[in-house]
Each structure stands twice: as C-alpha cells, then as structure tokens.
Protein backbone atom coordinates (compact mmCIF):
# COMPACT_ATOMS: atom_id res chain seq x y z
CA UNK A 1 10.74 -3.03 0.44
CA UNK A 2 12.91 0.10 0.83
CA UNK A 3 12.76 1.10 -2.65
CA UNK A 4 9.37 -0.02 -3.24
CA UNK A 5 8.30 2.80 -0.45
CA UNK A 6 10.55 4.85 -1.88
CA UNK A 7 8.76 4.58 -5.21
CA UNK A 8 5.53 5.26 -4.06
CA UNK A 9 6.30 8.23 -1.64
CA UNK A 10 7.34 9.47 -5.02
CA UNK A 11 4.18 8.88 -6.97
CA UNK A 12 1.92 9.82 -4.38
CA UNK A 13 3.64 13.12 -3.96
CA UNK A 14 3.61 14.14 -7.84
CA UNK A 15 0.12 12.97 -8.23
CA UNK A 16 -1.46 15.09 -4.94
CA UNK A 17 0.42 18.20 -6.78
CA UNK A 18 -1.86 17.98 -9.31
CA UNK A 19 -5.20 16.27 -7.81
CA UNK A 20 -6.92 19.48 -7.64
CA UNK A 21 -6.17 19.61 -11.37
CA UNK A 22 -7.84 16.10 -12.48
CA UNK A 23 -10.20 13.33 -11.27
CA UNK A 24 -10.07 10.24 -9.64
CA UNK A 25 -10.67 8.23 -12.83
CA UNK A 26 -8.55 10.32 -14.85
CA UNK A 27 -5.42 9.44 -12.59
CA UNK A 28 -6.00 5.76 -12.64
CA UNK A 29 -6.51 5.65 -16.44
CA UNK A 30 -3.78 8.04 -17.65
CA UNK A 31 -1.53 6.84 -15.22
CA UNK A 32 -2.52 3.15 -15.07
CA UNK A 33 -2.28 2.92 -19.01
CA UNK A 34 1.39 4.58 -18.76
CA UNK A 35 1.97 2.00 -15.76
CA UNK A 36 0.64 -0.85 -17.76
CA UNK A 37 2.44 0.36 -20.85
CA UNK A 38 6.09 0.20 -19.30
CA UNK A 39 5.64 -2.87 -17.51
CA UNK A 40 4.01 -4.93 -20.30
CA UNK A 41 7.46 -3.82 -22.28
CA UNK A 42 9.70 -5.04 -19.33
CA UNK A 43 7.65 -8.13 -18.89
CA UNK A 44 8.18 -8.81 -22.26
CA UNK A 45 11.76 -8.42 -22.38
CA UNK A 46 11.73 -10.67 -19.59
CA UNK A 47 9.68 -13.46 -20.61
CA UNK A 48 7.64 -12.78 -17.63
CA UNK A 49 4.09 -12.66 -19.79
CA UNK A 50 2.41 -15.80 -19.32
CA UNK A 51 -1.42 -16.91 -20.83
CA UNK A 52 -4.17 -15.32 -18.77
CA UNK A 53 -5.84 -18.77 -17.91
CA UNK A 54 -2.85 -18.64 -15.62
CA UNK A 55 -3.96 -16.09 -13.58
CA UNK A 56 -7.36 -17.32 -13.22
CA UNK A 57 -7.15 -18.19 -9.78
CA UNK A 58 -8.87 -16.86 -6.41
CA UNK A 59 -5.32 -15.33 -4.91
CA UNK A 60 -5.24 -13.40 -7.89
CA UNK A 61 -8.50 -12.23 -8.17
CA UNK A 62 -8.56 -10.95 -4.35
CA UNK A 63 -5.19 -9.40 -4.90
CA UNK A 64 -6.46 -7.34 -8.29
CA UNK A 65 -9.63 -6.38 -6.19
CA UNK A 66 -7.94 -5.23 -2.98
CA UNK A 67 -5.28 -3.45 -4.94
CA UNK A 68 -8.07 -1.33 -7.71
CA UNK A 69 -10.22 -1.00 -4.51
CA UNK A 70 -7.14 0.56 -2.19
CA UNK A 71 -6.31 2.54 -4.78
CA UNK A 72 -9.45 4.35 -5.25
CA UNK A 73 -9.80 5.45 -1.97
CA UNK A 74 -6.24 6.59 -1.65
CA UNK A 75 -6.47 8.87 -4.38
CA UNK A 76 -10.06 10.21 -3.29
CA UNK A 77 -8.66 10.61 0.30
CA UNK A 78 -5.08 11.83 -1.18
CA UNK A 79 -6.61 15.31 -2.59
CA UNK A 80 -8.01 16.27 1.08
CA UNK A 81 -5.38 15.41 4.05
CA UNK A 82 -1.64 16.21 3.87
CA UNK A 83 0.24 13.67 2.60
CA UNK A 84 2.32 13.26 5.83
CA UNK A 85 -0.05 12.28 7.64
CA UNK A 86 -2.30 9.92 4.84
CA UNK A 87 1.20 8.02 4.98
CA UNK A 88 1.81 8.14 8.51
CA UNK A 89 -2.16 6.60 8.88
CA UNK A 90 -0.93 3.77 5.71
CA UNK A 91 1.60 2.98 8.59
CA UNK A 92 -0.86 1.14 10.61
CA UNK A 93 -0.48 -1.42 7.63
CA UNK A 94 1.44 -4.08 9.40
CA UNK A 95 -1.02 -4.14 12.34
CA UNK A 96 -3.96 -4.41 9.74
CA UNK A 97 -2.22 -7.27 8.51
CA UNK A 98 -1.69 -8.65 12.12
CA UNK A 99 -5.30 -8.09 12.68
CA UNK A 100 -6.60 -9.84 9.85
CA UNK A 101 -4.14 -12.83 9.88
CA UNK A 102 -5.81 -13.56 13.60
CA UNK A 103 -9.28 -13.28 12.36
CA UNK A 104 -9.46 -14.33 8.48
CA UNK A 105 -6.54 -17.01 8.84
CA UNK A 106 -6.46 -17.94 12.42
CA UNK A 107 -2.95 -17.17 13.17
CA UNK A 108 -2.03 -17.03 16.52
CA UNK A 109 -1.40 -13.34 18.41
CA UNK A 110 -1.07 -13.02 22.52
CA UNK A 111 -2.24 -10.58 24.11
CA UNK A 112 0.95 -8.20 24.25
CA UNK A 113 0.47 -8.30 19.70
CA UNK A 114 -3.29 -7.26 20.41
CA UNK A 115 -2.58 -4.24 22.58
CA UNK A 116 0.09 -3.12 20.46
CA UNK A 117 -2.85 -3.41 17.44
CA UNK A 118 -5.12 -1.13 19.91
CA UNK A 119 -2.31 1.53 21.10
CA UNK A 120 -1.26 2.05 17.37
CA UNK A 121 -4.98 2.69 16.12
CA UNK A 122 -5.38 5.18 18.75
CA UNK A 123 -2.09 6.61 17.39
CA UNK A 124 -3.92 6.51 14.35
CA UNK A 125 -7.12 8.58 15.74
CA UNK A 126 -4.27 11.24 17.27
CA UNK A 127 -3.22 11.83 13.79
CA UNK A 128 -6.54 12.12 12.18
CA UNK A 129 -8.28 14.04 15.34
CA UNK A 130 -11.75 13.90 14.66
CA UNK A 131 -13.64 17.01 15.41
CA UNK A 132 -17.20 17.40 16.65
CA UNK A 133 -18.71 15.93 14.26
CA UNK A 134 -17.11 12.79 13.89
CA UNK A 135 -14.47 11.70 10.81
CA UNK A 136 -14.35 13.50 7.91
CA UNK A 137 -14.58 11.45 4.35
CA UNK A 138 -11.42 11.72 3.79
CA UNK A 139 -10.23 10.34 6.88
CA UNK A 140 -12.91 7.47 6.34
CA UNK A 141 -11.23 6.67 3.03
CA UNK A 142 -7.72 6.73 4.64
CA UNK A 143 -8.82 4.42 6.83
CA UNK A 144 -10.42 1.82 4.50
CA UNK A 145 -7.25 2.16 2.38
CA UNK A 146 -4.99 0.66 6.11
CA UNK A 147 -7.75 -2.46 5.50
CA UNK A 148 -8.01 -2.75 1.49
CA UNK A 149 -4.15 -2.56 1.58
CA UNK A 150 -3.93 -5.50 4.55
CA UNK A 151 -6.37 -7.59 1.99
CA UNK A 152 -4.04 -7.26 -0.17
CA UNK A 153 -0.96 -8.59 1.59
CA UNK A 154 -2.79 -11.21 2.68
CA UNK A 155 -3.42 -12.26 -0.57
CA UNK A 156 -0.48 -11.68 -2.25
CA UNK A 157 1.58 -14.39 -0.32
CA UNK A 158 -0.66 -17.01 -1.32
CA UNK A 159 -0.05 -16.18 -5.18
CA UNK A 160 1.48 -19.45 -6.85
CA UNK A 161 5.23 -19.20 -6.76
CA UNK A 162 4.60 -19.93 -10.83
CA UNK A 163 3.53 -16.64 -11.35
CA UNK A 164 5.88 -14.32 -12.29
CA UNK A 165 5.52 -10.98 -10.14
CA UNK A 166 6.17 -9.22 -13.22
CA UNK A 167 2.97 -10.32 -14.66
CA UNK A 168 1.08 -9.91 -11.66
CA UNK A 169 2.16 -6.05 -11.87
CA UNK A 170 0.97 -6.28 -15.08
CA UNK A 171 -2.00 -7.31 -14.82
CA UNK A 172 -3.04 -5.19 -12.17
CA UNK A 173 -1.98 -2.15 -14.05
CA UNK A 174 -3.85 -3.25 -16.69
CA UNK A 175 -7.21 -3.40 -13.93
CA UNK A 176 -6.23 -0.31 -12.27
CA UNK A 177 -6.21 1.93 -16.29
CA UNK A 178 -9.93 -0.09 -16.97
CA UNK A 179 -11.65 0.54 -13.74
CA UNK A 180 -10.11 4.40 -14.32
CA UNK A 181 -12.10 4.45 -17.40
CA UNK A 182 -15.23 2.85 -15.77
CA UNK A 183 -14.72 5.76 -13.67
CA UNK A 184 -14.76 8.38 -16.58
CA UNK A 185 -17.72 6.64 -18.20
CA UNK A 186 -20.24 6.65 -14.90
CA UNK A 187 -19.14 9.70 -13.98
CA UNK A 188 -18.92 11.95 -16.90
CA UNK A 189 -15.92 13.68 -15.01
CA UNK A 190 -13.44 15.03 -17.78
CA UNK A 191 -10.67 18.00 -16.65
CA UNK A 192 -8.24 19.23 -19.67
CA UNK A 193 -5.04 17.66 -19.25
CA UNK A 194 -2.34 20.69 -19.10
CA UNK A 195 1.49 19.55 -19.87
CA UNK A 196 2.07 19.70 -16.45
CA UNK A 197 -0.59 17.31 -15.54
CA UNK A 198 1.21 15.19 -18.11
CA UNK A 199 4.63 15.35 -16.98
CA UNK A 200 3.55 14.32 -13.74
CA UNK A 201 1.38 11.77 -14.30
CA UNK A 202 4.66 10.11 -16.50
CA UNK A 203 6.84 10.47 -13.83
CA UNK A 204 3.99 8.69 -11.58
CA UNK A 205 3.81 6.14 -13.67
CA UNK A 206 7.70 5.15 -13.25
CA UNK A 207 7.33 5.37 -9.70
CA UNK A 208 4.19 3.79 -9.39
CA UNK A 209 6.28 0.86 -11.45
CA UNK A 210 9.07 0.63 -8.86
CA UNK A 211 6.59 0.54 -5.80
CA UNK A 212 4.29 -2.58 -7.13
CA UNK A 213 7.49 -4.51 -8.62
CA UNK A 214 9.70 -4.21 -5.94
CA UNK A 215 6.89 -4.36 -2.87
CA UNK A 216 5.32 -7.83 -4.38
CA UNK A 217 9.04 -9.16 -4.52
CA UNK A 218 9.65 -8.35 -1.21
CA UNK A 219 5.93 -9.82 -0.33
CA UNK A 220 6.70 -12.78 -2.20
CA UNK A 221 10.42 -13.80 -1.07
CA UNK A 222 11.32 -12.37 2.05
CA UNK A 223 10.08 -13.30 5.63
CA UNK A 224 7.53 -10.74 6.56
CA UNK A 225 8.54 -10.34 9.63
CA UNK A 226 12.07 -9.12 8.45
CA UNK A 227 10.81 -7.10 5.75
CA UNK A 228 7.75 -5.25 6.92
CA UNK A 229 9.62 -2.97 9.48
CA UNK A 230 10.93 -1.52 5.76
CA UNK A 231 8.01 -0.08 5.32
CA UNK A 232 8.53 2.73 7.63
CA UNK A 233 11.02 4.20 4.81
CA UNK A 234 8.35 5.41 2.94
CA UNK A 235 7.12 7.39 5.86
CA UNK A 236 10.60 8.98 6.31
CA UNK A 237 10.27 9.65 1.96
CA UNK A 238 6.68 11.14 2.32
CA UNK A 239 7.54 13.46 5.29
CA UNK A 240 10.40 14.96 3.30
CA UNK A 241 8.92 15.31 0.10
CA UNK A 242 5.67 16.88 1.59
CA UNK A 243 7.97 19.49 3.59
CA UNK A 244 10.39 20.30 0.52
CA UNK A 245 7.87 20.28 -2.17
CA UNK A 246 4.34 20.39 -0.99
CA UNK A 247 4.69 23.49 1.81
CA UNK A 248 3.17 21.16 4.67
CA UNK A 249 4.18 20.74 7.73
CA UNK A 250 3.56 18.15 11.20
CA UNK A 251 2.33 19.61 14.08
CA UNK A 252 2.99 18.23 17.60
CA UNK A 253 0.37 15.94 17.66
CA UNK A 254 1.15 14.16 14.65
CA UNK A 255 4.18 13.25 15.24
CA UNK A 256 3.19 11.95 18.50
CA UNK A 257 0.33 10.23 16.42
CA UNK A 258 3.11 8.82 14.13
CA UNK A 259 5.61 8.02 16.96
CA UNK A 260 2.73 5.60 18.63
CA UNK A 261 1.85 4.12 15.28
CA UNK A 262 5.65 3.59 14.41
CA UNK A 263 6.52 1.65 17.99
CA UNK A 264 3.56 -0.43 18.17
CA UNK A 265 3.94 -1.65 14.55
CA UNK A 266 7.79 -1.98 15.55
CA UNK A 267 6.85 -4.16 18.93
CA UNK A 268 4.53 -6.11 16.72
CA UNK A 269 7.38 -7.11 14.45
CA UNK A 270 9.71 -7.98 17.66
CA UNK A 271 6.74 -10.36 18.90
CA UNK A 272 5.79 -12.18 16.13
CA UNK A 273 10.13 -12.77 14.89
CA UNK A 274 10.35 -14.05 18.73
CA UNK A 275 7.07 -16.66 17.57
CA UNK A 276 8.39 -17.36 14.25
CA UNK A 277 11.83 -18.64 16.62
CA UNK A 278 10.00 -20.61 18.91
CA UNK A 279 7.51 -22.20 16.40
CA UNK A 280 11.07 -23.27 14.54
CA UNK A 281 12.64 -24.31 17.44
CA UNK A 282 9.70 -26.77 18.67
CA UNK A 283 9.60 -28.14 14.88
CA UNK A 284 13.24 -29.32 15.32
CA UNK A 285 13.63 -33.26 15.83
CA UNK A 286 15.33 -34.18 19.17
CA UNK A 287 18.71 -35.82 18.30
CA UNK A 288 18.82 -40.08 18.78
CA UNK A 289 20.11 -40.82 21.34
C-alpha cells in the first residue's frame, strides 16, 4: 500500500505540472495507452493474461467503472486545487469506504465509527472552505472522486481470487486509454503535445503502473484494516512533492483540515481491528470439556 501511494503521489504530481498544457482526454489516452502498453508486456511475461470471457463478471465491471469514472474527475478537479490538499480530501477514502460498507453491504459500525465518519468530513469541508457561494467545481469533483474511489474498493475485494491482479490492471488501463479517446472524439479538444508534455506523461505512466499493481495487491491480500492506515503515505509523498516541485504551500487551516481527516480515519481503523478481534474471538469453539 506504501508504494502504491507512493506511485501515485508521483503521477499525480507530474501530470498537474502539465494540466494547463493538455486536456482531460488527452491525459487518459496518452497516458492510459503508455499504462496499458507496459503492463500488457509485464502481464505477458508473467502469464498473467487470461481470455476476456474471464473477466466478464459484475465485480469487474463495477471496478472498471468506478476506477474510469474516479479518474475523470480527479484529473478535471487536479488542474484547479493544490495538490496537497486534493490528496489530503482523497484521505477521507477509508471513511467513504466505512460509509458505504454500512449502507451498500450492511456491515456493522457503532456509533463511535459514525462520528468519526462525521468529524473527518467536516475536516474535509475545513480543507476545502467553501466561500459564499457555496463549493466550487472543483471541489465538487474532489469530492465525488472520495465516493467513486470507495466504489471501487468495495468492489475490488469481491474480484475472484482467479483473476490475476495483473490482468485486472490491464484491463483497466486498457478502459481508462478508450474512454480518453471517447473524450477526444465528443469533445473535439486537441492541445499540441510539446516534449515536455511527453516526458511527463511517460514517467506518469510508470507511476501510474506501480500505484494500480501494488494498491489492488494490497486490496486483494491483506486485511484492510491493517493495510488501509498505509494510505496516509501518499499524503506525506504529495505534501512534499507539491512543496519541492510545485511552489505550493498549506496554510493553517489545512493542516488542521488534514490533521482531523488523518485521526478520524486513524480511530476508524482502531475500531473496526478491535471488531474484527471480537467477531474472531466469538467464532472460536469452546473447548470439550
């Protein structure tokens, strides 16, 4: 989880130095087709490529769709807010995926989980401050991202174990590059691509390759509630990269913003390993007497 945060702190940082330079669509296809080319070649080496019948099944589909759909919005919102702070607001992740476990799948959360959801979406609101007027679009977008991303999770755990995550990553590369090009063609939106544009999108496209590999492993074969305080990495990544390469800096109210967002989603990991214990404990047999 570490390095898959790591990889996409990376990738979103290149690609915001150059959004003002190229479009939406452009991004996903250029990108997505250099994504899609480098991990078709690993999967290959692997023998991770399976028939596409395979993948024919609802998990997947909801885990392409979230993914395309999350990524959109990201890189719409990505051009307009600093990308401190359009991380620190992805941090409200794990109590997305809290909240929608308790509605969509009926897991149970007390009380103490469902304030800690409420306190770190107000940390949330600190960081974004709407003015007068109500949310900007691009805080709108940021926010829809916290909820397409949780959709995703969700849905990624219930992939088949037979399904290589390799191909998965694949695949949705391969979606990602197409809709980018859907994009292009509704839009009409075409910006020359300067070498620099190039370079970065290239190096993107590595990163972007570490981050889905290494984030759906990590989805896929480690106990979420171990794994998801990891996540908080990325923040740490993002911060420093947008302060050593990007010129931006945090003001006082975003880092109390992104204090309050880190503790609640670190209190909602602490109550739901204490529920995982308990729901083990009770399934243990008494001993014979």
């Amino acid at each position: 989880m570490a390095l898959s945060m790591a990889g996409f702190a990376g990738n979103d940082a290149l690609i915001k130095a150059v959004s003002h330079e190229t479009t939406v669509g452009q991004i996903m296809l250029v990108r997505g087709g250099l994504t899609t080319l480098l991990v078709f070649l690993i999967s290959w080496h692997f023998g991770a490529l399976r028939p596409l019948r395979i993948m024919a099944r609802p998990t997947v589909f909801l885990r392409v769709f979230f993914e395309v759909a999350a990524g959109i919005v990201f890189l719409a919102a990505l051009g307009s807010i600093p990308l401190a702070n359009i991380s620190a607001i992805l941090q409200s992740l794990p109590l997305a995926v809290t909240l929608g476990a308790a509605l969509f799948l009926k897991e149970p959360t007390g009380w103490r989980r469902w304030l800690a959801i409420i306190i770190g979406f107000c940390g949330v609101l600190i960081i974004i401050r709407p003015g007068p007027d109500g949310f900007t679009t691009a805080s709108l977008l940021a926010i829809s991202c916290v909820f397409l991303a949780a959709g995703r999770d969700l849905a990624t755990k219930r992939v088949p174990p037979m399904i290589p995550s390799l191909m998965v990553t694949t695949v949705i590369a391969a979606c990602i590059s197409l809709t980018g090009g859907a994009i292009i063609l509704i839009t009409g939106e075409w910006k020359p691509l300067t070498p620099v544009v190039i370079t970065h999108f290239a190096a993107s496209s590595i990163f972007s390759l570490i981050g889905y590999q290494f984030v759906i492993l990590a989805m896929r074969t480690g106990e979420i509630s171990f794994i998801a305080p990891f996540r908080y990495t990325g923040l740490l990544a993002s911060i420093a990269l947008g302060i050593l390469f990007l010129g931006e800096s945090l003001d006082g109210f975003t880092i109390a913003g992104i204090l309050i967002v880190v503790a609640s989603g670190l209190y909602t990991f602490h109550r739901e390993t204490m529920r995982n214990r308990v729901v083990a404990q009770a399934s243990v047999p008494e001993p014979s007497p």
